[in-house]
N, C-alpha and C. Protein backbone atom coordinates (compact mmCIF):
# COMPACT_ATOMS: atom_id res chain seq x y z
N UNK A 1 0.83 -1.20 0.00
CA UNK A 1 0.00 0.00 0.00
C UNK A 1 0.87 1.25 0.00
N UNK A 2 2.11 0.98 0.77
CA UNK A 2 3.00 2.26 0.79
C UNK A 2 3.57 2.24 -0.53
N UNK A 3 4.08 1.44 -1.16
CA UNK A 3 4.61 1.12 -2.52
C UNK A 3 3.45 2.38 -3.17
N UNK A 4 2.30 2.16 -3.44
CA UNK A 4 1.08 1.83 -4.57
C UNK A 4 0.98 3.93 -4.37
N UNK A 5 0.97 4.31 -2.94
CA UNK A 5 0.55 6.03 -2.38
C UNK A 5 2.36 6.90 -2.94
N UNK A 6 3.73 5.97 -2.83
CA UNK A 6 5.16 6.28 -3.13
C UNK A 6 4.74 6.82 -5.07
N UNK A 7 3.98 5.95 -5.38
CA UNK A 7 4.21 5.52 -7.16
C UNK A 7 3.61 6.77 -7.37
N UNK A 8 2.16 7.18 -7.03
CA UNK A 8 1.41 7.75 -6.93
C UNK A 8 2.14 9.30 -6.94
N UNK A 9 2.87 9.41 -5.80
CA UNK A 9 3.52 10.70 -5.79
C UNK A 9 4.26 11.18 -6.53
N UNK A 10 4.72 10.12 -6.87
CA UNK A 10 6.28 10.39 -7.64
C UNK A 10 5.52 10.61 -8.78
N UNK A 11 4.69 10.28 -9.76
CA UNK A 11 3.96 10.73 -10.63
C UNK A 11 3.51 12.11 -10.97
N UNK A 12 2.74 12.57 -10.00
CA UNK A 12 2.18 14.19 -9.17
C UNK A 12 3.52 15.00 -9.58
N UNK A 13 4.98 13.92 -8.87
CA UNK A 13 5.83 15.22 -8.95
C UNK A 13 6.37 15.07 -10.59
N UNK A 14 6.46 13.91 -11.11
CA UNK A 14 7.36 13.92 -12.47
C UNK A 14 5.89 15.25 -13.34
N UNK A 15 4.45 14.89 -13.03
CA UNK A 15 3.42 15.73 -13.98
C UNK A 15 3.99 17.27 -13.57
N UNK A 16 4.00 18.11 -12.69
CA UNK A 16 4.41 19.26 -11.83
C UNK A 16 5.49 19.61 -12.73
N UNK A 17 6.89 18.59 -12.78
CA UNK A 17 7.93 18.99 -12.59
C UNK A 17 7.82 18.83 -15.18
N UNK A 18 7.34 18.29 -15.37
CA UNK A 18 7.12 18.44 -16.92
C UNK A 18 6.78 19.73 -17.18
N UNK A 19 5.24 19.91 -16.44
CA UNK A 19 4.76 21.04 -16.53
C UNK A 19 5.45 22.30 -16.30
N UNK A 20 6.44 22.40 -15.40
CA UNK A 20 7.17 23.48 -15.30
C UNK A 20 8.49 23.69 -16.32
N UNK A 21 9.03 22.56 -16.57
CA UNK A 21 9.32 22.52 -17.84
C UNK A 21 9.19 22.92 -19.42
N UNK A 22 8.00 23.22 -19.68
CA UNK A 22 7.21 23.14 -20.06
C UNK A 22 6.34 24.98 -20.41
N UNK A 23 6.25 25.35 -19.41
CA UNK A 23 5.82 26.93 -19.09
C UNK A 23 6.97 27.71 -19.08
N UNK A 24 7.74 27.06 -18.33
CA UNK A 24 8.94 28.03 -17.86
C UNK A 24 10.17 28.23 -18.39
N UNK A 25 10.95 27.37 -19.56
CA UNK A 25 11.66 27.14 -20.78
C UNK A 25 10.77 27.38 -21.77
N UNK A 26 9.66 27.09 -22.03
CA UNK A 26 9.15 27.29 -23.21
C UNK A 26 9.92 26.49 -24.33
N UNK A 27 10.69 25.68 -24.13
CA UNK A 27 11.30 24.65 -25.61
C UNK A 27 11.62 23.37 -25.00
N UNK A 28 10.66 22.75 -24.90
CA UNK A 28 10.26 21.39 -24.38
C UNK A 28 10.44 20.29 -25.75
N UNK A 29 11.73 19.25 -25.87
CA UNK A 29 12.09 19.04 -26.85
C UNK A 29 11.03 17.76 -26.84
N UNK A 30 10.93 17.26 -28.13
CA UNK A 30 9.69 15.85 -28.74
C UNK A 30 10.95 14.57 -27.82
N UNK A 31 12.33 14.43 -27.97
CA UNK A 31 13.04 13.59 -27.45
C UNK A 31 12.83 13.65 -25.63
N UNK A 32 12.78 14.30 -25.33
CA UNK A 32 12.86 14.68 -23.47
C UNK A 32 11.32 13.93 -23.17
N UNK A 33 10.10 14.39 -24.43
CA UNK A 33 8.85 14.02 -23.56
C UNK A 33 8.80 12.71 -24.12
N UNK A 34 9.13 12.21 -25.01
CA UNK A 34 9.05 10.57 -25.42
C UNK A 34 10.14 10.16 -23.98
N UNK A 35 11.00 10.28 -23.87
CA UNK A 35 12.05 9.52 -22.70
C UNK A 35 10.91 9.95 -21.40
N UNK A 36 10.12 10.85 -21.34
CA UNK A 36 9.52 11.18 -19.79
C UNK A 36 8.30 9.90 -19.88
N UNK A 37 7.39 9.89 -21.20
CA UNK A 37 6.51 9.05 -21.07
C UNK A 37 6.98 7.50 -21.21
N UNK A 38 7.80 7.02 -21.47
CA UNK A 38 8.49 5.85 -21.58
C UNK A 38 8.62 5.87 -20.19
N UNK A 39 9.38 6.61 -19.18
CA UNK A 39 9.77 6.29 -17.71
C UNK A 39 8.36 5.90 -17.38
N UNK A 40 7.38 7.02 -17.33
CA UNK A 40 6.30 7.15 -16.99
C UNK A 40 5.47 5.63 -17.03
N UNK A 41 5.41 5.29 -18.37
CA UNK A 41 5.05 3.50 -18.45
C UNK A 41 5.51 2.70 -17.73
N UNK A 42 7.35 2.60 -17.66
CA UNK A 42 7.64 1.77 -16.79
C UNK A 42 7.98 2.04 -15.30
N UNK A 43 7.31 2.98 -14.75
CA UNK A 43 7.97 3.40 -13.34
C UNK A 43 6.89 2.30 -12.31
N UNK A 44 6.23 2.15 -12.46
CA UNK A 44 5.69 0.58 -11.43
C UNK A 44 6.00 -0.65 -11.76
N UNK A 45 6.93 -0.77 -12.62
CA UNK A 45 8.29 -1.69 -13.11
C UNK A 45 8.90 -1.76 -12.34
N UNK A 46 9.69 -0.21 -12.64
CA UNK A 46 10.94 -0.27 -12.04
C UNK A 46 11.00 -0.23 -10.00
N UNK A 47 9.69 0.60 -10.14
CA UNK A 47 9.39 0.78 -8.19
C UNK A 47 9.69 -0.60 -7.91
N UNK A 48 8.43 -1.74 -8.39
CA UNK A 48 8.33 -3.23 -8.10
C UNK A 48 10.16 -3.79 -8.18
N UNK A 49 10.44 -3.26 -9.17
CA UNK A 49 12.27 -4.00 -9.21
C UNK A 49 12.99 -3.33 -7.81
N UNK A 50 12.77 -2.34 -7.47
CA UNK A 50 13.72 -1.99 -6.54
C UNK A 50 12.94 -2.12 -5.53
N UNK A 51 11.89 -2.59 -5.07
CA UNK A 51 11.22 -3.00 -3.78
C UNK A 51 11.88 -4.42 -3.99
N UNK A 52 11.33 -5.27 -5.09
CA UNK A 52 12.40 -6.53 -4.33
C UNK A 52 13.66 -6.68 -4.11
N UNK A 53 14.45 -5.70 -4.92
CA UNK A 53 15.93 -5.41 -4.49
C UNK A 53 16.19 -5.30 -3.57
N UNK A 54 15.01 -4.05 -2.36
CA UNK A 54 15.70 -3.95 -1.02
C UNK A 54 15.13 -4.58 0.02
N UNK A 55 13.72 -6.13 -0.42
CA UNK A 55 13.82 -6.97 0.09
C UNK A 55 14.61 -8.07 0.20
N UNK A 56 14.97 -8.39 -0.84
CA UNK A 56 15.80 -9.20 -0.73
C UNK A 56 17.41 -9.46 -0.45
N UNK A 57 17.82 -9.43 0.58
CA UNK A 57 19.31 -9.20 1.12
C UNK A 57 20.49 -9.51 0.53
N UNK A 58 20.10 -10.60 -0.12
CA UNK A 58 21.36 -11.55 -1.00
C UNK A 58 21.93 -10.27 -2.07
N UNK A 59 21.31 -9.53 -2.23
CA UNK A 59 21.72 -8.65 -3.25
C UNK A 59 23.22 -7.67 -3.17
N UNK A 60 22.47 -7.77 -1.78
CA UNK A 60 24.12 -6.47 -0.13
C UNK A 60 24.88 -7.59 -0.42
N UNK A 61 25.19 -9.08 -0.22
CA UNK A 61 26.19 -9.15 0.54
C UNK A 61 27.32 -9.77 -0.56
């Protein structure tokens, strides 16, 4: 559940942080927002990959 409210945010901030991008440069390149929406697809991928990473210990030692 903490995972699912983490994903959630981080979203809020990547939308915020485009958007200001976006208004405040005014030259928001076609390459930057294809690489943002690609993260964007896989970021409950990658959350899920690094939650079992830092469950699972064998990884530290």
């Amino acid at each position: 559940m903490k995972l699912i409210k983490l994903g959630r945010y981080v979203m809020l901030v990547y939308y915020f942080y485009a958007a200001h991008n976006y208004y405040i440069v005014g030259n928001y390149s076609g390459i930057a927002y294809l690489t943002g929406m690609f993260m964007l697809l896989f970021l409950p991928k990658i959350l899920r990959f690094i939650f079992i990473l830092k469950t699972n210990r064998r990884y530290y030692q």
